[in-house]
PDB file of N, CA and C in Angstrom:
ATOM      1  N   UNK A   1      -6.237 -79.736 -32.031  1.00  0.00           N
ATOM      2  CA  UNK A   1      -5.551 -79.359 -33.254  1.00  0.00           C
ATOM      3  C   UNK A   1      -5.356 -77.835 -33.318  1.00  0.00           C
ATOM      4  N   UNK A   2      -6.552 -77.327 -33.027  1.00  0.00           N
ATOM      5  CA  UNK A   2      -6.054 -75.552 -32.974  1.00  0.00           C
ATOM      6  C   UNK A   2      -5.188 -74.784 -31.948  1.00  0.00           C
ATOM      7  N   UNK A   3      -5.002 -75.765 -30.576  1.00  0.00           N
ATOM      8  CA  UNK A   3      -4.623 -75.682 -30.039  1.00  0.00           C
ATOM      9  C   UNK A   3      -2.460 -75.365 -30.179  1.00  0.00           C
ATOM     10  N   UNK A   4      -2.872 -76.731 -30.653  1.00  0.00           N
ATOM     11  CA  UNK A   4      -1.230 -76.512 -31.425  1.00  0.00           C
ATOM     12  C   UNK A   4      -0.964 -75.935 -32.733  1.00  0.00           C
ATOM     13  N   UNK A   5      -1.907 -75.460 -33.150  1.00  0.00           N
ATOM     14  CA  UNK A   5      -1.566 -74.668 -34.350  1.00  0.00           C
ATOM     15  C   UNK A   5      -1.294 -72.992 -33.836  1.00  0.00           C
ATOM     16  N   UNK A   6      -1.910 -72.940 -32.516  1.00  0.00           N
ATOM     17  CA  UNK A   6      -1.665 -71.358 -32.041  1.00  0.00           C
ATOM     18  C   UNK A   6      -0.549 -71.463 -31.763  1.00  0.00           C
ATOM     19  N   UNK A   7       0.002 -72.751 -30.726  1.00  0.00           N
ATOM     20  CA  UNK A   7       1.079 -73.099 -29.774  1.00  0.00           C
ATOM     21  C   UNK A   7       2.361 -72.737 -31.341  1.00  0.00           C
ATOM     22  N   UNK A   8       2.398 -73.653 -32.001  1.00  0.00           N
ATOM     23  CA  UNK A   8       3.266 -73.224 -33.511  1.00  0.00           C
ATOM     24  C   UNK A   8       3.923 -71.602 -33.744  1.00  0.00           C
ATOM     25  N   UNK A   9       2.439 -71.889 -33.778  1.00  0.00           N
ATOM     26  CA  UNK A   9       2.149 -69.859 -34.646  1.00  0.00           C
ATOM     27  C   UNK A   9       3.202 -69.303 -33.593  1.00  0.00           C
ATOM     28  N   UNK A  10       3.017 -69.164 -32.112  1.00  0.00           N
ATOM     29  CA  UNK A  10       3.407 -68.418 -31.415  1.00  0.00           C
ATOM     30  C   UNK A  10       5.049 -68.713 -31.102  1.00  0.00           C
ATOM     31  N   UNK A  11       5.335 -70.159 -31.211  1.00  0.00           N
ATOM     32  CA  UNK A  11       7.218 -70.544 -30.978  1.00  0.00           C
ATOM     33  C   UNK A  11       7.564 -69.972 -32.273  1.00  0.00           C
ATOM     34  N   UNK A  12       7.208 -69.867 -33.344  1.00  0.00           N
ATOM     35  CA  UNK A  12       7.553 -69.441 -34.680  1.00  0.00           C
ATOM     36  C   UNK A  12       8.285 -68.132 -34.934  1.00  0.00           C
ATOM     37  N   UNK A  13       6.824 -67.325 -34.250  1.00  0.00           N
ATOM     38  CA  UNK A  13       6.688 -65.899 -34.450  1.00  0.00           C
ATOM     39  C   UNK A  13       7.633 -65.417 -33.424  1.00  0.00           C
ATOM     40  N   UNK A  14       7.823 -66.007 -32.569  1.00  0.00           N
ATOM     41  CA  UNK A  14       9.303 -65.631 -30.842  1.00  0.00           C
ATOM     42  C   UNK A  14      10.500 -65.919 -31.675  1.00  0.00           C
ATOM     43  N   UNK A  15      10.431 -66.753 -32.213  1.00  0.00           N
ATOM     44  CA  UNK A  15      11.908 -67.371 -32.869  1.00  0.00           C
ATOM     45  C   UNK A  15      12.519 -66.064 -33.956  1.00  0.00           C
ATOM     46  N   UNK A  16      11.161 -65.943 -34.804  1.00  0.00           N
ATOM     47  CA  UNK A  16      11.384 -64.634 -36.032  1.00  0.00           C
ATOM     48  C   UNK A  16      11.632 -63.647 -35.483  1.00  0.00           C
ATOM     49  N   UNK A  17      10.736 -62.896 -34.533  1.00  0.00           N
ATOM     50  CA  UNK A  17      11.204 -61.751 -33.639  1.00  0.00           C
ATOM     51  C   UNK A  17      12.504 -61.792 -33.297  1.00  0.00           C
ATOM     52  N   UNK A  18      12.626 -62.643 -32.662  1.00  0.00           N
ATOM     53  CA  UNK A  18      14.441 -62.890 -32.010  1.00  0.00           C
ATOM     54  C   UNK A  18      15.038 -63.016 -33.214  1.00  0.00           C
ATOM     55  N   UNK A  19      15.405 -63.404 -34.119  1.00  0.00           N
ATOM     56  CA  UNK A  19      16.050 -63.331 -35.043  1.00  0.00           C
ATOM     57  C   UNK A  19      16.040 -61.790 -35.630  1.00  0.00           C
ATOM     58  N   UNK A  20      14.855 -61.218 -36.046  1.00  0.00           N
ATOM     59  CA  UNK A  20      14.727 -60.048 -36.818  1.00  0.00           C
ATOM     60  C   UNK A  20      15.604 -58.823 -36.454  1.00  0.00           C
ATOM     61  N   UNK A  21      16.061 -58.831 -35.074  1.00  0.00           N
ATOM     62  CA  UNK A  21      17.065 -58.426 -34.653  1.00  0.00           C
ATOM     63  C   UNK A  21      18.342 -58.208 -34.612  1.00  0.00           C
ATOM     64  N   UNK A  22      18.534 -59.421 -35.193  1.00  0.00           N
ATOM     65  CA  UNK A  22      20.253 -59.619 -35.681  1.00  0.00           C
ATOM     66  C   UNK A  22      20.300 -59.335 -37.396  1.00  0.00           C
ATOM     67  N   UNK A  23      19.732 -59.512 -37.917  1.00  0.00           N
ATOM     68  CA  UNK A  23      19.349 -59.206 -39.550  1.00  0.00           C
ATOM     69  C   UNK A  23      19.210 -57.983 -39.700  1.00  0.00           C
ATOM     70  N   UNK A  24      20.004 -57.770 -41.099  1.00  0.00           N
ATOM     71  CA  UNK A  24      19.722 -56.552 -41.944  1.00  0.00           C
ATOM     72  C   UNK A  24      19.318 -56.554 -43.076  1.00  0.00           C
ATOM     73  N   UNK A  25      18.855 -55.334 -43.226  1.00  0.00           N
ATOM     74  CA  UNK A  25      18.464 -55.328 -44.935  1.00  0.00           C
ATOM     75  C   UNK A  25      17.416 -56.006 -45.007  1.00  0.00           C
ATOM     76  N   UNK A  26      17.107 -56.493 -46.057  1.00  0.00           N
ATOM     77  CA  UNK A  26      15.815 -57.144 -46.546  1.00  0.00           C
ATOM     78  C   UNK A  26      16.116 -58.499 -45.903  1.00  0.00           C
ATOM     79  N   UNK A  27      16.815 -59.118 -45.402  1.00  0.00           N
ATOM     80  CA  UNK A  27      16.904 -60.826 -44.895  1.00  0.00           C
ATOM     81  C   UNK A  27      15.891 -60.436 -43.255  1.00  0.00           C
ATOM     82  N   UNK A  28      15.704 -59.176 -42.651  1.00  0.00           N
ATOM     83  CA  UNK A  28      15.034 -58.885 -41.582  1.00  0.00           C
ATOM     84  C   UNK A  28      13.634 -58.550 -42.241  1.00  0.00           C
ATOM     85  N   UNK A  29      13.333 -58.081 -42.834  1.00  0.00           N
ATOM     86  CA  UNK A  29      12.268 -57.694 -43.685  1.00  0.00           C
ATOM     87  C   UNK A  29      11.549 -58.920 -43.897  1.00  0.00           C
ATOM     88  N   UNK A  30      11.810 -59.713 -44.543  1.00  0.00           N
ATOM     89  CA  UNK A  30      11.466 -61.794 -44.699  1.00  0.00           C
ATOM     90  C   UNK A  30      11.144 -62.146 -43.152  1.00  0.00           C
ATOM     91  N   UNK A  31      12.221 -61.919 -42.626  1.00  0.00           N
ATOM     92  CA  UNK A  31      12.062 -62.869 -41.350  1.00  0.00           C
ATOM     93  C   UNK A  31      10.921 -62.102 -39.992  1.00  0.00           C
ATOM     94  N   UNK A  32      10.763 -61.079 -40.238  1.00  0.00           N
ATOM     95  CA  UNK A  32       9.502 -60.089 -39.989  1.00  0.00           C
ATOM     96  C   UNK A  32       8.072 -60.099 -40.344  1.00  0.00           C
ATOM     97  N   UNK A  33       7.856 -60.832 -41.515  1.00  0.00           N
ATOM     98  CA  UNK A  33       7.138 -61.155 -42.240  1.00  0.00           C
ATOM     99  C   UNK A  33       6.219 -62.724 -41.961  1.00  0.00           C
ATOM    100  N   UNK A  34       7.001 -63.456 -41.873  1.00  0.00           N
ATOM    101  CA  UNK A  34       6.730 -64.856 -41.762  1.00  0.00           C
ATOM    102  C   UNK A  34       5.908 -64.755 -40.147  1.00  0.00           C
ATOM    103  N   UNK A  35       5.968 -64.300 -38.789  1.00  0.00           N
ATOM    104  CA  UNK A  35       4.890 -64.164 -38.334  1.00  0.00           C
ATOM    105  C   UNK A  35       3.235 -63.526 -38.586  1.00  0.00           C
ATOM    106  N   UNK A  36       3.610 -62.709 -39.769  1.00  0.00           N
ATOM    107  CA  UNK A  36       2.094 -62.234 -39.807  1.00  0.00           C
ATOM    108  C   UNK A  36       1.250 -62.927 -40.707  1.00  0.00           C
ATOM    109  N   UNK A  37       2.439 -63.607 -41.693  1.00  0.00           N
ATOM    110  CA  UNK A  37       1.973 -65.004 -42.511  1.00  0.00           C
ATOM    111  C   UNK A  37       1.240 -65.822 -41.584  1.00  0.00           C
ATOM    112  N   UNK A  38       2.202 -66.209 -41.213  1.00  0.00           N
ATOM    113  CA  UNK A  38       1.620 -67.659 -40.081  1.00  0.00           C
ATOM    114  C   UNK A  38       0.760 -67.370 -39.292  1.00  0.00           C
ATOM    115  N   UNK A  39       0.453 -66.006 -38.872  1.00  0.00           N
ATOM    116  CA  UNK A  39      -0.732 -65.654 -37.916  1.00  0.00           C
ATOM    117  C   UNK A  39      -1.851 -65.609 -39.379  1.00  0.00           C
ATOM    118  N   UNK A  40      -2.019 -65.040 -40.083  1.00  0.00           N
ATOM    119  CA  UNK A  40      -3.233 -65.132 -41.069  1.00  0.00           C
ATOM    120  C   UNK A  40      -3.618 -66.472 -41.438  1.00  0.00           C
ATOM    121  N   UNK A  41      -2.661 -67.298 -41.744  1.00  0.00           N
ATOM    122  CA  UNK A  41      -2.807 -68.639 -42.429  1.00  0.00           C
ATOM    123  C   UNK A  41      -3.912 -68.866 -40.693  1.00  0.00           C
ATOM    124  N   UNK A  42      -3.168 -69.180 -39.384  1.00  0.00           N
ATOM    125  CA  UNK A  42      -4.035 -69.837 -38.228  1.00  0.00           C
ATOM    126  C   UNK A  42      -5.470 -68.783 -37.960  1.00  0.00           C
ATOM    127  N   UNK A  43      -5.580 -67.936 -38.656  1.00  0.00           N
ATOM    128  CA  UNK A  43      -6.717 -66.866 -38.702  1.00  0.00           C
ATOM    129  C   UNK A  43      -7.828 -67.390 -39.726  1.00  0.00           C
ATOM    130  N   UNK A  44      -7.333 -68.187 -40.679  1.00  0.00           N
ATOM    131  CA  UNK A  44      -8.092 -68.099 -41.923  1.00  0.00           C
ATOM    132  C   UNK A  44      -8.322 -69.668 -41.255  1.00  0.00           C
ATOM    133  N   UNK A  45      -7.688 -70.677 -40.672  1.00  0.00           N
ATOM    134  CA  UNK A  45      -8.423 -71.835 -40.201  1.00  0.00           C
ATOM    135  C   UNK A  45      -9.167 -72.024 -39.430  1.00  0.00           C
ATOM    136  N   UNK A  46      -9.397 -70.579 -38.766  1.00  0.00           N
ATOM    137  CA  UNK A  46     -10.068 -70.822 -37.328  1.00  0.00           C
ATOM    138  C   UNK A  46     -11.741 -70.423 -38.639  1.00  0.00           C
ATOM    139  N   UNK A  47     -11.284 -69.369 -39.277  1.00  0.00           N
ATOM    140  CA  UNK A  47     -12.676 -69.321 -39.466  1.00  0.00           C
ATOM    141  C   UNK A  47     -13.315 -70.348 -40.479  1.00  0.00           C
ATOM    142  N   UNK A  48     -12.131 -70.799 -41.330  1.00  0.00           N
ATOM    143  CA  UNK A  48     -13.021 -72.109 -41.433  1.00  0.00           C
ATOM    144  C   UNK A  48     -13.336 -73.052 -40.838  1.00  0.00           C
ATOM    145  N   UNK A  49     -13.565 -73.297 -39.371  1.00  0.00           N
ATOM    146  CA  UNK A  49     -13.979 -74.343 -39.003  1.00  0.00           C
ATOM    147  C   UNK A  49     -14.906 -73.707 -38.399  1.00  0.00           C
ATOM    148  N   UNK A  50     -15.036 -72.475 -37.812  1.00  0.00           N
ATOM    149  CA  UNK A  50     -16.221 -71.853 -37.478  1.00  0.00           C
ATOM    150  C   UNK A  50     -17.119 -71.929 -38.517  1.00  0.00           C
ATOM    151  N   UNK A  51     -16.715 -71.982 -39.882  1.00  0.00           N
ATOM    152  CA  UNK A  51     -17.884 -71.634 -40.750  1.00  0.00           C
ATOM    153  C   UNK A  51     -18.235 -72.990 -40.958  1.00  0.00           C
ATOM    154  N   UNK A  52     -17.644 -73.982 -40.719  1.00  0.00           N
ATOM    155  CA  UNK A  52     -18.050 -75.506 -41.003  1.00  0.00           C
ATOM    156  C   UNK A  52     -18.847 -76.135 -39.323  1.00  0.00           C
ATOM    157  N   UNK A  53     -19.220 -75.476 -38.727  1.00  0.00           N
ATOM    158  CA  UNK A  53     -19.240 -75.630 -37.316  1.00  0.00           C
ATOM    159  C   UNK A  53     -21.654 -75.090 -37.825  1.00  0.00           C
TER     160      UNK A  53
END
């Protein structure tokens, strides 16, 4: 399961990057954003299962 939650995180965050590129203005700003989301959200599960571990 964490496995594919990194695997996610990481096609996500390639996809946003590549995109953030073609965007201006604040619609690049959003789409810049949503990887460091999605990396905290798979940050904050790892340690809860460490802490349930």
């Amino acid at each position: 399961m964490l496995a594919v939650l990194i695997g996610t995180a990481v096609i996500v965050g390639l996809i946003c990057y590549l995109l953030y590129f073609r965007l201006e203005g604040m619609p690049s700003y959003w789409d810049g954003m949503v990887p460091l989301i999605m990396d905290a959200l798979v940050v904050a599960v790892f340690l809860g299962v460490m802490a349930g571990s």
